[in-house]
ModelCIF file with pLDDT and N, C-alpha, C, O atoms, coordinates in Angstrom:
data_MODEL
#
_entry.id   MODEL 
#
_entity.id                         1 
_entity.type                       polymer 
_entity.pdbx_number_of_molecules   1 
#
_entity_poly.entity_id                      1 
_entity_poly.type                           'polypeptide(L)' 
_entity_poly.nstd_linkage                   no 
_entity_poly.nstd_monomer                   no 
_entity_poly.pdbx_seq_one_letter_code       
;(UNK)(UNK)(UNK)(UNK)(UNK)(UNK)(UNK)(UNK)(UNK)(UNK)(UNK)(UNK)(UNK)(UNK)(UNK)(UNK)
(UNK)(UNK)(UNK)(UNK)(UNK)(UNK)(UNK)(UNK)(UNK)(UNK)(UNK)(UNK)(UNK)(UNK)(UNK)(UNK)
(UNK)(UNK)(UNK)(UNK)(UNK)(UNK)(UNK)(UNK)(UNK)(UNK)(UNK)(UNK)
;
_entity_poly.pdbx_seq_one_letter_code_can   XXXXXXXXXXXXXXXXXXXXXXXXXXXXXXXXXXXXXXXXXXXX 
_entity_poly.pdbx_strand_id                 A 
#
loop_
_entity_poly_seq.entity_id 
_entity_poly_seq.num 
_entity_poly_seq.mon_id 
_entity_poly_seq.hetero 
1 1  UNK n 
1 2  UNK n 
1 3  UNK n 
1 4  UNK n 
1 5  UNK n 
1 6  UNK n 
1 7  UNK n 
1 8  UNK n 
1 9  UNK n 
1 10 UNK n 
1 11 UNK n 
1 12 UNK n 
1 13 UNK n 
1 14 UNK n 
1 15 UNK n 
1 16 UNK n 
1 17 UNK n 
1 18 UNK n 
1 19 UNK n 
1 20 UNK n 
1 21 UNK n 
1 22 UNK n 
1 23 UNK n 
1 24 UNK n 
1 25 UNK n 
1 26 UNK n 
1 27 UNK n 
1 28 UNK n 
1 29 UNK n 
1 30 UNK n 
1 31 UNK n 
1 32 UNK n 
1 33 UNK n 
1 34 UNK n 
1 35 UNK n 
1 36 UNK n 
1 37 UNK n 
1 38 UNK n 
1 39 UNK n 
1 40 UNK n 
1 41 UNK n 
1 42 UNK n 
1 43 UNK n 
1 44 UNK n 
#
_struct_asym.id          A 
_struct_asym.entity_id   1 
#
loop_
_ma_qa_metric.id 
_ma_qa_metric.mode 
_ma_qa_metric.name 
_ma_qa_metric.software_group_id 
_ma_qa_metric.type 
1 global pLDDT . pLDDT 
2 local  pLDDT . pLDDT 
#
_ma_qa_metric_global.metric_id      1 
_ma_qa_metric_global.metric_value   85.98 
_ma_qa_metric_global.model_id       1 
_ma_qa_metric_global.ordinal_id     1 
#
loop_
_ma_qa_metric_local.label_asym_id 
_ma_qa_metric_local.label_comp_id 
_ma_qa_metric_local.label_seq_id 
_ma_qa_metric_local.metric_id 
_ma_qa_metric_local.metric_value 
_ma_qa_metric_local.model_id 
_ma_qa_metric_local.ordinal_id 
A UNK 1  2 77.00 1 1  
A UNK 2  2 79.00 1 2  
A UNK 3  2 78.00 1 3  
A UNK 4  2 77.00 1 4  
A UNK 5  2 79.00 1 5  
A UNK 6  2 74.00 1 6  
A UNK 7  2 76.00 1 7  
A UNK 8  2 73.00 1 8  
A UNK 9  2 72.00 1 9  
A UNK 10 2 77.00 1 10 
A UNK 11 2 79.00 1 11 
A UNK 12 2 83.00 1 12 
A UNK 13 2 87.00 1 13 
A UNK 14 2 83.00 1 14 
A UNK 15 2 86.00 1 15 
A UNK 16 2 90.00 1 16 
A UNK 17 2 90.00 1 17 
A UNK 18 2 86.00 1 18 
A UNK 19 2 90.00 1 19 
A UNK 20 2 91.00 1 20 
A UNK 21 2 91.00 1 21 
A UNK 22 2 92.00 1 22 
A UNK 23 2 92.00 1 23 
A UNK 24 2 90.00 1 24 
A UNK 25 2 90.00 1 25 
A UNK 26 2 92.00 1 26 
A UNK 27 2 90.00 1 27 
A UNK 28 2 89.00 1 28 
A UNK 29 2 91.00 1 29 
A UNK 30 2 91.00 1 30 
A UNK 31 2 90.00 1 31 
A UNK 32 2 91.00 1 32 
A UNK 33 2 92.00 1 33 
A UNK 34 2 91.00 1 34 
A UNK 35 2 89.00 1 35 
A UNK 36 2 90.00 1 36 
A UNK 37 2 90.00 1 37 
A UNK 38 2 89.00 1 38 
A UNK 39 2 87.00 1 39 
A UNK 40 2 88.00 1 40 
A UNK 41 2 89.00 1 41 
A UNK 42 2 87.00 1 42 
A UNK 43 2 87.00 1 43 
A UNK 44 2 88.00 1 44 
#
loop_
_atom_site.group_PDB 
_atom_site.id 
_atom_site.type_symbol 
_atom_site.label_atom_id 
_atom_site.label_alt_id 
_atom_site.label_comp_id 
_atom_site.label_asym_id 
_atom_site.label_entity_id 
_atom_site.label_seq_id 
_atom_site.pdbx_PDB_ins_code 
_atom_site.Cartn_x 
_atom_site.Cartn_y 
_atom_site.Cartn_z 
_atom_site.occupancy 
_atom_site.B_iso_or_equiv 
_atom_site.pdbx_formal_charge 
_atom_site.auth_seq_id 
_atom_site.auth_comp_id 
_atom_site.auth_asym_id 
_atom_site.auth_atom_id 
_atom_site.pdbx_PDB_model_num 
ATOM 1   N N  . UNK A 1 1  ? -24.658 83.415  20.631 1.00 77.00 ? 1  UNK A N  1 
ATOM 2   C CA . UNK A 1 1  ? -24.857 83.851  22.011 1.00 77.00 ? 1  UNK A CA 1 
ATOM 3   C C  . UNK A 1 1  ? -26.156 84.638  22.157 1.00 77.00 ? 1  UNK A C  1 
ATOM 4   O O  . UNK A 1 1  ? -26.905 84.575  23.131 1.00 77.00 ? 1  UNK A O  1 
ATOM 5   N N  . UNK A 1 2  ? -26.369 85.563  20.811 1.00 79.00 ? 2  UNK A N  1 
ATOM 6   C CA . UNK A 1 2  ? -27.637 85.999  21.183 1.00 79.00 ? 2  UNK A CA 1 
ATOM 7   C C  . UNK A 1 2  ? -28.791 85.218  21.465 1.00 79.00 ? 2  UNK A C  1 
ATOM 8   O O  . UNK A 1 2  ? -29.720 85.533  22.208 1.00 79.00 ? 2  UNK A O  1 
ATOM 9   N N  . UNK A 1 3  ? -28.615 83.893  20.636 1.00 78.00 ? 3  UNK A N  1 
ATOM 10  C CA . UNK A 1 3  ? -30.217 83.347  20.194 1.00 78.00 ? 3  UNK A CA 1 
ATOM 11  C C  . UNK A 1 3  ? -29.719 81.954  21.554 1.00 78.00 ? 3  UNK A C  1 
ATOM 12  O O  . UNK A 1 3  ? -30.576 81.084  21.712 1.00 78.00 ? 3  UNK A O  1 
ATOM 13  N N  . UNK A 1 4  ? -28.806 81.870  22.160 1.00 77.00 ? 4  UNK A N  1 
ATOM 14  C CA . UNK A 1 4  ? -28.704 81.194  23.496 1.00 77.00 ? 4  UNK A CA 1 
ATOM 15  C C  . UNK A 1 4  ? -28.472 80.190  23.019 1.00 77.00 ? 4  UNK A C  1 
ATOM 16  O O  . UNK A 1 4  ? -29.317 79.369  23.376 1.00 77.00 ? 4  UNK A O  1 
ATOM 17  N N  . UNK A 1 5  ? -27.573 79.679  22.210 1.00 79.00 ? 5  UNK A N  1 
ATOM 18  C CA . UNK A 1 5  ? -27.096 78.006  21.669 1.00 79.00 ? 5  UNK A CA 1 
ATOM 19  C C  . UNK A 1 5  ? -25.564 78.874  21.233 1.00 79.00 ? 5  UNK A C  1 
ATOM 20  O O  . UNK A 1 5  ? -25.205 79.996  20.876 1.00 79.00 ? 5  UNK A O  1 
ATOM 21  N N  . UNK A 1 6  ? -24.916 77.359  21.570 1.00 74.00 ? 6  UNK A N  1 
ATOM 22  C CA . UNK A 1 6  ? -23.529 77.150  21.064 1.00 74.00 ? 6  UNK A CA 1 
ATOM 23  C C  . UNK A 1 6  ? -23.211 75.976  20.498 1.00 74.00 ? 6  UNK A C  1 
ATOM 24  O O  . UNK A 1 6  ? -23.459 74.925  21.089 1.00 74.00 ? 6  UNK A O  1 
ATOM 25  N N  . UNK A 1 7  ? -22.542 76.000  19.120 1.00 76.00 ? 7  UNK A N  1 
ATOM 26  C CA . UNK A 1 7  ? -22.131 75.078  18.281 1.00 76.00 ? 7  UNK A CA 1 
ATOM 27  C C  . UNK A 1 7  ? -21.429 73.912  19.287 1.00 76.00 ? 7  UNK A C  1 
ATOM 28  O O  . UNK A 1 7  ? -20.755 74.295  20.243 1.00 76.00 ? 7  UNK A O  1 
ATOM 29  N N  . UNK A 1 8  ? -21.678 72.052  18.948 1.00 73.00 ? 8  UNK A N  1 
ATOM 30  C CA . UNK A 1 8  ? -21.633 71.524  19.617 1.00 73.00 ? 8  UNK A CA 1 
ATOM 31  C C  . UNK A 1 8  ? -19.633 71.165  20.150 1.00 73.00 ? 8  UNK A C  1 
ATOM 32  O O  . UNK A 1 8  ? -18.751 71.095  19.294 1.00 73.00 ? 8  UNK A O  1 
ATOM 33  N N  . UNK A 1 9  ? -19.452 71.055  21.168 1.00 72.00 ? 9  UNK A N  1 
ATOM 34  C CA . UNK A 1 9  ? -17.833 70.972  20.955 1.00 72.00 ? 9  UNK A CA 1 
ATOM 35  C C  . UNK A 1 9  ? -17.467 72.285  21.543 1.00 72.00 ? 9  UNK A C  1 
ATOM 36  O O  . UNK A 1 9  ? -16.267 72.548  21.614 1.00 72.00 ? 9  UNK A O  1 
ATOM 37  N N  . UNK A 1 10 ? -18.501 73.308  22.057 1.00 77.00 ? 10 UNK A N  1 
ATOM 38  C CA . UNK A 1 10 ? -17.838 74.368  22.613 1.00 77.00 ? 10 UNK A CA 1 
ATOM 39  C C  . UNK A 1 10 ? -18.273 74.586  24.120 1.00 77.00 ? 10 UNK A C  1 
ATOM 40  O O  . UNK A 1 10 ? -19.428 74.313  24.447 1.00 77.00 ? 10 UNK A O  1 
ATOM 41  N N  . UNK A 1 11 ? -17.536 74.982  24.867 1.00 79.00 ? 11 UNK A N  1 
ATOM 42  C CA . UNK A 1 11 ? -17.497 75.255  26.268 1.00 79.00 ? 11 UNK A CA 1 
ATOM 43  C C  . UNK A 1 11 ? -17.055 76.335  27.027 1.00 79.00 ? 11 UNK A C  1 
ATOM 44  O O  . UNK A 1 11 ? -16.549 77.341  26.530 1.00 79.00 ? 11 UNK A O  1 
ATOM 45  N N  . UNK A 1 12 ? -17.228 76.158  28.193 1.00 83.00 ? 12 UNK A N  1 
ATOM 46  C CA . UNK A 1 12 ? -16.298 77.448  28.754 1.00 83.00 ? 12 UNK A CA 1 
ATOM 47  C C  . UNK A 1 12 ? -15.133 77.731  28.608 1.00 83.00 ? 12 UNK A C  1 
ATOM 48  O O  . UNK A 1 12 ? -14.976 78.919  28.325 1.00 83.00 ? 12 UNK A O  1 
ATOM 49  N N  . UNK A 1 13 ? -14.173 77.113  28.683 1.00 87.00 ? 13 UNK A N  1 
ATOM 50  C CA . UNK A 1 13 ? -12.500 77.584  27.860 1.00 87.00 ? 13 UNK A CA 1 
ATOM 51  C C  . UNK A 1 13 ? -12.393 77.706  27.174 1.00 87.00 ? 13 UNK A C  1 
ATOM 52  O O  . UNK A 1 13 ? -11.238 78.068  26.949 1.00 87.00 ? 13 UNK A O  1 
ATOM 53  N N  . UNK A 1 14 ? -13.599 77.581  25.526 1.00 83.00 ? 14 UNK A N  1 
ATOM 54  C CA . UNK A 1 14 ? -13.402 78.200  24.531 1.00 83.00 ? 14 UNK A CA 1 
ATOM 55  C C  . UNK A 1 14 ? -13.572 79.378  24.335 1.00 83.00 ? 14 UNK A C  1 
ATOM 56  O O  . UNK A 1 14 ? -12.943 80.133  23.594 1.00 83.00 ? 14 UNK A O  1 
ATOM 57  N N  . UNK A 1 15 ? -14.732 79.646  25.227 1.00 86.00 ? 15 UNK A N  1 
ATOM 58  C CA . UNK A 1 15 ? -15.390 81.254  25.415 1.00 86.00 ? 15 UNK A CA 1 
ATOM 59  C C  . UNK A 1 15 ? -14.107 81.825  26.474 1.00 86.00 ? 15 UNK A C  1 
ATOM 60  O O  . UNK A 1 15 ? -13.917 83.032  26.324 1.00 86.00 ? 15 UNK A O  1 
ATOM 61  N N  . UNK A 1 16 ? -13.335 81.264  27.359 1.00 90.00 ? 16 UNK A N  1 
ATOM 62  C CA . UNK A 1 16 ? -12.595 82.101  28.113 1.00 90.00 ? 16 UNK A CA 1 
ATOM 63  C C  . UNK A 1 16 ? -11.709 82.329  26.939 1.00 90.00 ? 16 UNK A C  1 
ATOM 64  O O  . UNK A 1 16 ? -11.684 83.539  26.712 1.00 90.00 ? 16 UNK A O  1 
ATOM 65  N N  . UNK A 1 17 ? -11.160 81.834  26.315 1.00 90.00 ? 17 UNK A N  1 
ATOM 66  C CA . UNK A 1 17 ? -10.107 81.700  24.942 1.00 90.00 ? 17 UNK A CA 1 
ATOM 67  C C  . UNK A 1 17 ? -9.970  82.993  24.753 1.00 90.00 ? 17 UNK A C  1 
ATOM 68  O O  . UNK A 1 17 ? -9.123  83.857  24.979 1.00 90.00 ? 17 UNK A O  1 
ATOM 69  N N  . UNK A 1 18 ? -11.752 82.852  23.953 1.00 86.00 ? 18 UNK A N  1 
ATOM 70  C CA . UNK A 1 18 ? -12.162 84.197  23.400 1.00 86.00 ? 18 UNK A CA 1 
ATOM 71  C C  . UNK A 1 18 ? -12.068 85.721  24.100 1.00 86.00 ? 18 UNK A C  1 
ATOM 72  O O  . UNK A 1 18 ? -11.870 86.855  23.665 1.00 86.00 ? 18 UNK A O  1 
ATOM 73  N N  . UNK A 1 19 ? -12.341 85.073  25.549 1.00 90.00 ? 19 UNK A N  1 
ATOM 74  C CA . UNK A 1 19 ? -12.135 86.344  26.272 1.00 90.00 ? 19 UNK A CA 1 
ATOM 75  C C  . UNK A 1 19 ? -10.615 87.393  26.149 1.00 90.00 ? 19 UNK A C  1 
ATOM 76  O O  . UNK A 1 19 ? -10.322 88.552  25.857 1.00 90.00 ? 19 UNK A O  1 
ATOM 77  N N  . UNK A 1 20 ? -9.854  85.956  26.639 1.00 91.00 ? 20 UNK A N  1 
ATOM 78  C CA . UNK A 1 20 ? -8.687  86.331  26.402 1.00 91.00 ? 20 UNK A CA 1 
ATOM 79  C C  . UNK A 1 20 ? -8.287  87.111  25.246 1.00 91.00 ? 20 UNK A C  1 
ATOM 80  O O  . UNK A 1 20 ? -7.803  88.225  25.446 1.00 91.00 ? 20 UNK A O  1 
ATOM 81  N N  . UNK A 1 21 ? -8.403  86.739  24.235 1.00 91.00 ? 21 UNK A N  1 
ATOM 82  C CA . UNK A 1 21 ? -7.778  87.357  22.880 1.00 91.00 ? 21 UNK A CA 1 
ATOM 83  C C  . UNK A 1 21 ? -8.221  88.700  23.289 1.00 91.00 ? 21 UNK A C  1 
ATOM 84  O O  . UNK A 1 21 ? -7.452  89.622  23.561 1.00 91.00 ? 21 UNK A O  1 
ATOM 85  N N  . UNK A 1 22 ? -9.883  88.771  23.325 1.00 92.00 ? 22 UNK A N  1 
ATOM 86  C CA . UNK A 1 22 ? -10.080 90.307  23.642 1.00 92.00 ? 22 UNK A CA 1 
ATOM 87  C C  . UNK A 1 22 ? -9.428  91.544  24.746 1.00 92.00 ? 22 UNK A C  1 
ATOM 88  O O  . UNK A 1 22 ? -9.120  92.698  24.445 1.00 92.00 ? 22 UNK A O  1 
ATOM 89  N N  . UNK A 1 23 ? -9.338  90.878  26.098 1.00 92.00 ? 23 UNK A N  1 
ATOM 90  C CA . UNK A 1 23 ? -8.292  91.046  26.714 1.00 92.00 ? 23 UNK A CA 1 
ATOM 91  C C  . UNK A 1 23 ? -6.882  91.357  26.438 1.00 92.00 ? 23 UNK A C  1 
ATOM 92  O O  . UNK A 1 23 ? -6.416  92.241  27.156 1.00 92.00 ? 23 UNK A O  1 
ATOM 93  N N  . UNK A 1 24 ? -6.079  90.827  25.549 1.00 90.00 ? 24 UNK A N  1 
ATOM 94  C CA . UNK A 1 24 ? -5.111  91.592  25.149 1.00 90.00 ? 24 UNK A CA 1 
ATOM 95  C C  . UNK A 1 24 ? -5.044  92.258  24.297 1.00 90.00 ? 24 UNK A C  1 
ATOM 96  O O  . UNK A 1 24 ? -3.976  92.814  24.041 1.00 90.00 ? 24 UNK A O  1 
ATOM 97  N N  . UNK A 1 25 ? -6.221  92.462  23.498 1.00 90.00 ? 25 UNK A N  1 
ATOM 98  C CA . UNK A 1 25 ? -7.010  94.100  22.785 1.00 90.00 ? 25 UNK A CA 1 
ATOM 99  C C  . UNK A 1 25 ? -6.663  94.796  23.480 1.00 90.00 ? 25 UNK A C  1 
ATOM 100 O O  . UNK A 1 25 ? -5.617  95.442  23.534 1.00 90.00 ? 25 UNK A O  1 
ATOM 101 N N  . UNK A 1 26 ? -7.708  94.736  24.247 1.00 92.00 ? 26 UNK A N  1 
ATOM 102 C CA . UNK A 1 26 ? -7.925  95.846  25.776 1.00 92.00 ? 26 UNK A CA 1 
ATOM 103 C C  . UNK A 1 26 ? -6.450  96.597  25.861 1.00 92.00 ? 26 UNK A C  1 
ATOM 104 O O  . UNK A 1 26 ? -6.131  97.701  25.420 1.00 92.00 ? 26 UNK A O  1 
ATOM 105 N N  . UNK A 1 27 ? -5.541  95.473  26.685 1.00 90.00 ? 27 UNK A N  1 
ATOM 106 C CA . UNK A 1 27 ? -4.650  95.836  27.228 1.00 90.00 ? 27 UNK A CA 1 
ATOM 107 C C  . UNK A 1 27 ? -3.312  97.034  26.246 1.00 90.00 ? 27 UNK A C  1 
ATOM 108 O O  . UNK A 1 27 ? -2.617  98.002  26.556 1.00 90.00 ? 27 UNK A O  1 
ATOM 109 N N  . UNK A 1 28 ? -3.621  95.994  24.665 1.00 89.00 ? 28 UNK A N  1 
ATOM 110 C CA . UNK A 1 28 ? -2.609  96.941  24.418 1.00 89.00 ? 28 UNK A CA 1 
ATOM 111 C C  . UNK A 1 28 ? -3.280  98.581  23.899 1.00 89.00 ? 28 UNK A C  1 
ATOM 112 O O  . UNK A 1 28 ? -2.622  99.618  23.968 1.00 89.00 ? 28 UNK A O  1 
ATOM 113 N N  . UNK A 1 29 ? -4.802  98.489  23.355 1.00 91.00 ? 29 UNK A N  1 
ATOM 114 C CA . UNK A 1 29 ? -5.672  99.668  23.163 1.00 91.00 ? 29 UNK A CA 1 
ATOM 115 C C  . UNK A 1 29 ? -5.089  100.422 24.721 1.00 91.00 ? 29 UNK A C  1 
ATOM 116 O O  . UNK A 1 29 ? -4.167  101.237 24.701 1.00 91.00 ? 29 UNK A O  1 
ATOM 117 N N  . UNK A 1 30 ? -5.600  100.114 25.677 1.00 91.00 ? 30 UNK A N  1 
ATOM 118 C CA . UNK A 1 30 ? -5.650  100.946 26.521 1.00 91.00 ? 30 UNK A CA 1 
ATOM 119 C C  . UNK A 1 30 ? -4.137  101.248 27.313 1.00 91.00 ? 30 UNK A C  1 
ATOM 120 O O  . UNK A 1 30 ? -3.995  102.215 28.061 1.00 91.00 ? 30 UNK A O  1 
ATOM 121 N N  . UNK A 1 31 ? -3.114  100.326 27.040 1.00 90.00 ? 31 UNK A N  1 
ATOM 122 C CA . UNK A 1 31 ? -1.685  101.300 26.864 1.00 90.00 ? 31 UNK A CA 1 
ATOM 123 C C  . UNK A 1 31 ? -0.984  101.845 26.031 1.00 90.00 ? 31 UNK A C  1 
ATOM 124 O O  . UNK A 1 31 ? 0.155   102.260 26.243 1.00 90.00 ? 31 UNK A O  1 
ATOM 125 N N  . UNK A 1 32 ? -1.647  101.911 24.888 1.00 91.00 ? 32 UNK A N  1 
ATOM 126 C CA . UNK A 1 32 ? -1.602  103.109 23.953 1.00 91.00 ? 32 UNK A CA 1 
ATOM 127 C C  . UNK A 1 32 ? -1.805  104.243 24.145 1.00 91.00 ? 32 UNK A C  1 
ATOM 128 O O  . UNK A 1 32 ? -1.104  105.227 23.913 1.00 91.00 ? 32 UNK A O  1 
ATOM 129 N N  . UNK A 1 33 ? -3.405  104.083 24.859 1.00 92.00 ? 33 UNK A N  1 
ATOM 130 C CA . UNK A 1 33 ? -4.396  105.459 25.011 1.00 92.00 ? 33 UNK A CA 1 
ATOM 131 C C  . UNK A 1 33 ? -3.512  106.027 26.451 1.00 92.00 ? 33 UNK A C  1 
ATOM 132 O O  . UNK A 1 33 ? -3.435  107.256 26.426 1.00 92.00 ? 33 UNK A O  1 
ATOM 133 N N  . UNK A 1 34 ? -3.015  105.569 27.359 1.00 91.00 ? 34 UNK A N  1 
ATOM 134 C CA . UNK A 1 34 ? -2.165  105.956 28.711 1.00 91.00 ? 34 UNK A CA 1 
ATOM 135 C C  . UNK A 1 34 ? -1.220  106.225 28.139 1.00 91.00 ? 34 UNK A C  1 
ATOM 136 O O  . UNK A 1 34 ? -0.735  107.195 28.721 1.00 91.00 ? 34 UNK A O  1 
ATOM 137 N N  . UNK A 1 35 ? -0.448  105.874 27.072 1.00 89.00 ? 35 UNK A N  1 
ATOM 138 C CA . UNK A 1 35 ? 0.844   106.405 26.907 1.00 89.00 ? 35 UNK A CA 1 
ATOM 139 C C  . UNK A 1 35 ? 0.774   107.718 26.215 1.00 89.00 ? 35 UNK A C  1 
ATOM 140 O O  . UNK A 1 35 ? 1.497   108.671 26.504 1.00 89.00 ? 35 UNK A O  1 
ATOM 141 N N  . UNK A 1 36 ? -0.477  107.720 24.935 1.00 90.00 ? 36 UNK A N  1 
ATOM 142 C CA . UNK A 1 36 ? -0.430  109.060 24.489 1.00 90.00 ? 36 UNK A CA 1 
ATOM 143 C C  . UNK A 1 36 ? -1.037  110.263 25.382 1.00 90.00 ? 36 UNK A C  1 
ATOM 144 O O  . UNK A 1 36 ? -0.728  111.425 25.117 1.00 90.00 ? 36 UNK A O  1 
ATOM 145 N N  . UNK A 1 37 ? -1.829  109.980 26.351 1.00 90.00 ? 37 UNK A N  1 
ATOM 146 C CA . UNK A 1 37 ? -2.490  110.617 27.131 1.00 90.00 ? 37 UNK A CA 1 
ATOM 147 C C  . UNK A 1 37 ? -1.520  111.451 28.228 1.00 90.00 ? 37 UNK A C  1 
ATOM 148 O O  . UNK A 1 37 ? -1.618  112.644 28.518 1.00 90.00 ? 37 UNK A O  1 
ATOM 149 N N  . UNK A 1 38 ? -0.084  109.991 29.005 1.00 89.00 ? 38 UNK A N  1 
ATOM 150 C CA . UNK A 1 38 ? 0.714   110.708 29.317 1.00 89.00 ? 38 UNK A CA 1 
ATOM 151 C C  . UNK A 1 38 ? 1.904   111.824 28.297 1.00 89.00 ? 38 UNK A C  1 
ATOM 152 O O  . UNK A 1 38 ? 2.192   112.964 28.662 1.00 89.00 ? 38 UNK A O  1 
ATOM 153 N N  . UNK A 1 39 ? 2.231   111.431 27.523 1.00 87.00 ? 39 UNK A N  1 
ATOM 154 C CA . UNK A 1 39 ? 2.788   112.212 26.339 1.00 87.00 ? 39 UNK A CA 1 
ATOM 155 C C  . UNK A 1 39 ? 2.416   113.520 26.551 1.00 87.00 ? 39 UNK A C  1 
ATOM 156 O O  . UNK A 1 39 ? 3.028   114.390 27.171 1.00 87.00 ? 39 UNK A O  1 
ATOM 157 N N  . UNK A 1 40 ? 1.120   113.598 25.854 1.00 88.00 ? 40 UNK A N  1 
ATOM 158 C CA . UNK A 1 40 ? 0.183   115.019 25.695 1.00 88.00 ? 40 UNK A CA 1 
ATOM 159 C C  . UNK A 1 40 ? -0.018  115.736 27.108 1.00 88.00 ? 40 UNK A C  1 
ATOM 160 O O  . UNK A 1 40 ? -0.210  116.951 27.152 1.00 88.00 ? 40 UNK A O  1 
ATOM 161 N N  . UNK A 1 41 ? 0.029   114.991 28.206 1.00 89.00 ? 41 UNK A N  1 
ATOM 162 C CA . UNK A 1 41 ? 0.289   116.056 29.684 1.00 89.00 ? 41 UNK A CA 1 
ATOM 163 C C  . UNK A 1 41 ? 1.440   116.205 29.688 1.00 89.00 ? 41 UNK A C  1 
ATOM 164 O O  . UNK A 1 41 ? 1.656   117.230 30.334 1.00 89.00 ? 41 UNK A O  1 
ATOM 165 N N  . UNK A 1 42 ? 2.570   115.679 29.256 1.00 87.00 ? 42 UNK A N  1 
ATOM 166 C CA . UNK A 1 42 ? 3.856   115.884 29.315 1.00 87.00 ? 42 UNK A CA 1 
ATOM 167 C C  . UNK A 1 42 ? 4.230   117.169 28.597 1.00 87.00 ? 42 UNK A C  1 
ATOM 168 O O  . UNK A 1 42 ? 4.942   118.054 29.073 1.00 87.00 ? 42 UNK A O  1 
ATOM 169 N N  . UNK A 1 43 ? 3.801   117.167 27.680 1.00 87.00 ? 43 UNK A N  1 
ATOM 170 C CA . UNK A 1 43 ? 3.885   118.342 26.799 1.00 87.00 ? 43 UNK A CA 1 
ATOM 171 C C  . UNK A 1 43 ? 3.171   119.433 27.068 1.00 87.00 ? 43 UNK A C  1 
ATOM 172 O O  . UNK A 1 43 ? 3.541   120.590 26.871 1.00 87.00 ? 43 UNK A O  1 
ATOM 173 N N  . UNK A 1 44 ? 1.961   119.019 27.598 1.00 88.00 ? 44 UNK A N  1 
ATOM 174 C CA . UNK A 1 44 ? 1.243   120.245 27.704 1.00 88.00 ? 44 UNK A CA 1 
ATOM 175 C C  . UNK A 1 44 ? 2.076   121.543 29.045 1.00 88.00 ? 44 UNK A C  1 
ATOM 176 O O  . UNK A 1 44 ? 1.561   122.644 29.241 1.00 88.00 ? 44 UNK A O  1 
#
């Protein structure tokens, strides 16, 4: 992606693919970080 070529056989739904996977990174990273975040105001 940097150097602006993609191996032949790849397209946009492969790259959305990719998105995706990262996307449910995201999602569960960042309801982790909301859950401990609520926790720790809970407590506080």
């Amino acid at each position: 992606l940097a150097h602006g070529t993609l191996p032949a056989g790849m397209g946009a739904i492969h790259l959305g693919l990719v998105g995706v996977g990262f996307g449910i990174g995201a999602v569960l990273l960042g309801t982790t970080v909301r859950s401990l975040h609520a926790a720790v105001r809970a407590q506080r």
